[in-house]
N, C-alpha and C. Protein backbone atom coordinates (compact mmCIF):
# COMPACT_ATOMS: atom_id res chain seq x y z
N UNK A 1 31.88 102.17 -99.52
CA UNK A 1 32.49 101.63 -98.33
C UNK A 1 31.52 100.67 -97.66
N UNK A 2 32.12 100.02 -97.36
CA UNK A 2 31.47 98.46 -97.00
C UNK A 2 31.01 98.42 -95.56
N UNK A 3 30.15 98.79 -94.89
CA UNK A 3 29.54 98.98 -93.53
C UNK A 3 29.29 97.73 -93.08
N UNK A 4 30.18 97.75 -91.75
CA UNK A 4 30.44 96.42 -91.00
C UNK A 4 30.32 95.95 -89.43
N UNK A 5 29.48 97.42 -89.23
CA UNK A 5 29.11 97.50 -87.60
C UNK A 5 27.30 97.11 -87.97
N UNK A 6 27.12 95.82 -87.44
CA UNK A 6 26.05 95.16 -87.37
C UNK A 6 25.62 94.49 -86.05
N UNK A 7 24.41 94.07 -85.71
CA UNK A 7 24.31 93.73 -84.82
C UNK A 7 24.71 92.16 -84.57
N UNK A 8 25.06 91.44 -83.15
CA UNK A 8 26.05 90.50 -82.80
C UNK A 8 25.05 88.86 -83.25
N UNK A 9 23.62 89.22 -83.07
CA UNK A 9 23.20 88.42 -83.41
C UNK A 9 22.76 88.15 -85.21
N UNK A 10 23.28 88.80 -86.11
CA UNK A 10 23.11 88.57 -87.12
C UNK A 10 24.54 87.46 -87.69
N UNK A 11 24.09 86.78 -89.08
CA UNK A 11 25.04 86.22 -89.71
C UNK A 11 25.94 86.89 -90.39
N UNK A 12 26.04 88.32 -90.47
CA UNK A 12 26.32 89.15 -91.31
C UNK A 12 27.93 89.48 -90.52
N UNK A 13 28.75 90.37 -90.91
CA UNK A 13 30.05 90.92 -90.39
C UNK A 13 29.61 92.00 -89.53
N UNK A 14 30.16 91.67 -88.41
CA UNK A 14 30.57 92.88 -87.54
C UNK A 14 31.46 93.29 -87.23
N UNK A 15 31.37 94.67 -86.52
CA UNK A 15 32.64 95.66 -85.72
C UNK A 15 33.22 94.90 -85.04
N UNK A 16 34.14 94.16 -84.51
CA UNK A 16 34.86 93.61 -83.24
C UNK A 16 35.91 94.29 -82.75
N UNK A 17 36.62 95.64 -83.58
CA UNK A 17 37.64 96.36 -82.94
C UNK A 17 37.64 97.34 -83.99
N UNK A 18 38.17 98.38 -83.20
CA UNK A 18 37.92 99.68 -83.68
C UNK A 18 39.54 100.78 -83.06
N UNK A 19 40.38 100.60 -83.92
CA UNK A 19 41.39 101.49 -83.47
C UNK A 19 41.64 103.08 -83.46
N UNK A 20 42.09 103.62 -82.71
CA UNK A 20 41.80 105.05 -83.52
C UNK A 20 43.50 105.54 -83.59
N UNK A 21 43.78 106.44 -84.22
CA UNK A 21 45.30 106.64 -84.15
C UNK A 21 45.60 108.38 -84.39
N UNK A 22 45.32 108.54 -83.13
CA UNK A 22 45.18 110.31 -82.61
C UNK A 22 46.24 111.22 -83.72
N UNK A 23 47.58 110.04 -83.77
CA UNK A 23 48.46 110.79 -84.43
C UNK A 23 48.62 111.04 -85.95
N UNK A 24 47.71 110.03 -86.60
CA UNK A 24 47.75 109.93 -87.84
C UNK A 24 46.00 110.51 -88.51
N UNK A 25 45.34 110.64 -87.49
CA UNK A 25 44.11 110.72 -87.40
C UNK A 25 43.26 110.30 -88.44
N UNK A 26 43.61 108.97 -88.10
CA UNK A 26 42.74 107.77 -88.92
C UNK A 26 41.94 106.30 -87.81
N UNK A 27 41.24 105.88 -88.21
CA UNK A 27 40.74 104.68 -87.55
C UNK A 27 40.69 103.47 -88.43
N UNK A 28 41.04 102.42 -87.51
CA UNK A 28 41.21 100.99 -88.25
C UNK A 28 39.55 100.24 -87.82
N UNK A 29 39.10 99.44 -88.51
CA UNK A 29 37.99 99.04 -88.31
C UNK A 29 38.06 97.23 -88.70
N UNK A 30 38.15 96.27 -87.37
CA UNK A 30 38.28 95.02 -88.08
C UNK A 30 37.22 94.30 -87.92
N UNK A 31 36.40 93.76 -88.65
CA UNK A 31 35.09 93.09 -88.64
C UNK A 31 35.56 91.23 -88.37
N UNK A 32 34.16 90.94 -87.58
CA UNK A 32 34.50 89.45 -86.99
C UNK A 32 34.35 88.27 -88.69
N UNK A 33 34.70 89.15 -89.54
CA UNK A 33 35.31 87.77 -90.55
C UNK A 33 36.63 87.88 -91.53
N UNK A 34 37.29 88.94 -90.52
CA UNK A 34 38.63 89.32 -90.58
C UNK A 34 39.08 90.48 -91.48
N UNK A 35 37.94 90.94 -91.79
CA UNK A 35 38.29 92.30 -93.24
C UNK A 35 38.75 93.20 -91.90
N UNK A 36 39.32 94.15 -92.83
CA UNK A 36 40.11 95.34 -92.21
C UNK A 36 40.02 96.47 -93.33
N UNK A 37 39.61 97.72 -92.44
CA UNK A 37 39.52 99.21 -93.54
C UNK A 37 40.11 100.13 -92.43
N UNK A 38 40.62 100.99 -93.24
CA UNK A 38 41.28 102.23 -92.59
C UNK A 38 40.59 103.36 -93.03
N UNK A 39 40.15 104.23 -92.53
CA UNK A 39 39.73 105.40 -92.55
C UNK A 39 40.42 106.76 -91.98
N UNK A 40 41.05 107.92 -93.07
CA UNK A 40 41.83 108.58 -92.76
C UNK A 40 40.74 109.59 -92.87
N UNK A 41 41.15 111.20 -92.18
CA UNK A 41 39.71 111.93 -91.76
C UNK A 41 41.33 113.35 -91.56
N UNK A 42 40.47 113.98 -91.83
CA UNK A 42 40.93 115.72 -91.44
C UNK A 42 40.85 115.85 -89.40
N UNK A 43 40.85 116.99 -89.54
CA UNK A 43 41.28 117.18 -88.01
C UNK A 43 39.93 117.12 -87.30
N UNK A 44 39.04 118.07 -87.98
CA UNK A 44 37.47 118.23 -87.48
C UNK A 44 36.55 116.79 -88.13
N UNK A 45 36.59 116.31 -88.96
CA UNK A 45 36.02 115.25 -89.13
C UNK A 45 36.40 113.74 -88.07
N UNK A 46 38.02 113.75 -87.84
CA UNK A 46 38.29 112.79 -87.27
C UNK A 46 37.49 113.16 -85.28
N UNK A 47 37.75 114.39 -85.02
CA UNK A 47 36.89 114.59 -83.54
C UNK A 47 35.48 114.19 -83.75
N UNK A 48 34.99 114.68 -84.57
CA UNK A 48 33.15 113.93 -84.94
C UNK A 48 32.96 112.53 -84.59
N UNK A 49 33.78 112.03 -85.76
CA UNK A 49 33.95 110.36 -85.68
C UNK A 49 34.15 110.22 -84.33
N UNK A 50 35.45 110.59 -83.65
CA UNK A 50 35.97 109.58 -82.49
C UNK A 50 34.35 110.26 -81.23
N UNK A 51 33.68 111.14 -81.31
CA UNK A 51 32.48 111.32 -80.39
C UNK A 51 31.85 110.29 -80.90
N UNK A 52 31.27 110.60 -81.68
CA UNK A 52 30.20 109.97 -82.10
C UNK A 52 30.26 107.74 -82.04
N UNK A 53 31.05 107.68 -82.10
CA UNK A 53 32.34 106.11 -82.25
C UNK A 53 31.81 105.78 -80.53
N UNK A 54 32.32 106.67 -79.73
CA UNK A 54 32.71 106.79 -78.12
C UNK A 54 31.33 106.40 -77.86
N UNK A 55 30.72 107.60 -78.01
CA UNK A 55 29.06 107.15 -77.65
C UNK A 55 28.43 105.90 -78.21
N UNK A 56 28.07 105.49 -79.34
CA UNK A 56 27.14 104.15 -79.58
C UNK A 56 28.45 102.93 -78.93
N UNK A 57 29.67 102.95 -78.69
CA UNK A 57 30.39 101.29 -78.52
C UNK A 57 30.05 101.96 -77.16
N UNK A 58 29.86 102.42 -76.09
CA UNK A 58 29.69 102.58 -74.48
C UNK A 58 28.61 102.44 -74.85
N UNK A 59 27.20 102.93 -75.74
CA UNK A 59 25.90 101.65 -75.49
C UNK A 59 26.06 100.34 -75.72
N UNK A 60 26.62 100.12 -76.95
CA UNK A 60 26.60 98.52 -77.63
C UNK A 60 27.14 97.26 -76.98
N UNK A 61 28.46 98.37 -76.53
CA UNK A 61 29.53 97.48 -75.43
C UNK A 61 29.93 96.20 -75.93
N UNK A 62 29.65 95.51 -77.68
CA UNK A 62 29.89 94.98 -78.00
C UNK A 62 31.19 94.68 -79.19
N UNK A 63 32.41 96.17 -78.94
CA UNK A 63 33.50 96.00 -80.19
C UNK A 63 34.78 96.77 -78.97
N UNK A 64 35.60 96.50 -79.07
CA UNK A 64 36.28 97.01 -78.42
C UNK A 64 37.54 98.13 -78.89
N UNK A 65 37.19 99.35 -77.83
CA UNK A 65 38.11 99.99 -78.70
C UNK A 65 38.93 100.64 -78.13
N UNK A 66 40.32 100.38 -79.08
CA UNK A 66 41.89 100.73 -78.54
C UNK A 66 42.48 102.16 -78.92
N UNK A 67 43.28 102.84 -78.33
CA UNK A 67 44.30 103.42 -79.25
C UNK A 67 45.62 103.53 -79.06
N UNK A 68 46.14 103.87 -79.81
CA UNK A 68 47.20 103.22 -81.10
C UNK A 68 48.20 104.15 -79.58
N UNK A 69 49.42 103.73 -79.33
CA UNK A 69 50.29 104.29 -78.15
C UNK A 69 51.47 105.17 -79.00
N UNK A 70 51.23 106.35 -78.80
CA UNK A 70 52.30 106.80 -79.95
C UNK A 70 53.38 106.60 -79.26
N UNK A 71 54.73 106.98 -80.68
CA UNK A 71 55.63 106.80 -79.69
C UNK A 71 56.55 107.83 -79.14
């Protein structure tokens, strides 16, 4: 898997949005040179992720992140 949360001043791809989708409990990940990955996760793996996700983008403050409005 192709790791795409980098820092803003590199030439490299970064995180720019980060979806999460409570109901399907998966996250979308779109990097600033337009790739897109989905990541699907179990019940306890997907709570890890979305902590762990929460904490470094409220330091980085540089990807923004949505979620998905069920319906």
């Amino acid at each position: 898997m192709e790791d795409i949360f980098q820092s803003t001043g590199s030439d490299d791809e970064y995180l720019v949005r980060f979806v999460v989708n409570p109901m399907r409990k998966c996250f979308d990940l779109y990097g600033s040179e337009g790739s897109h990955q989905t990541v699907e996760c179990d019940t306890e793996k997907f709570m890890d992720i979305l902590r762990f996700t929460r904490d470094i983008l409220e330091e980085q403050g540089s990807c923004e992140m949505v979620y998905v409005n069920p319906l």
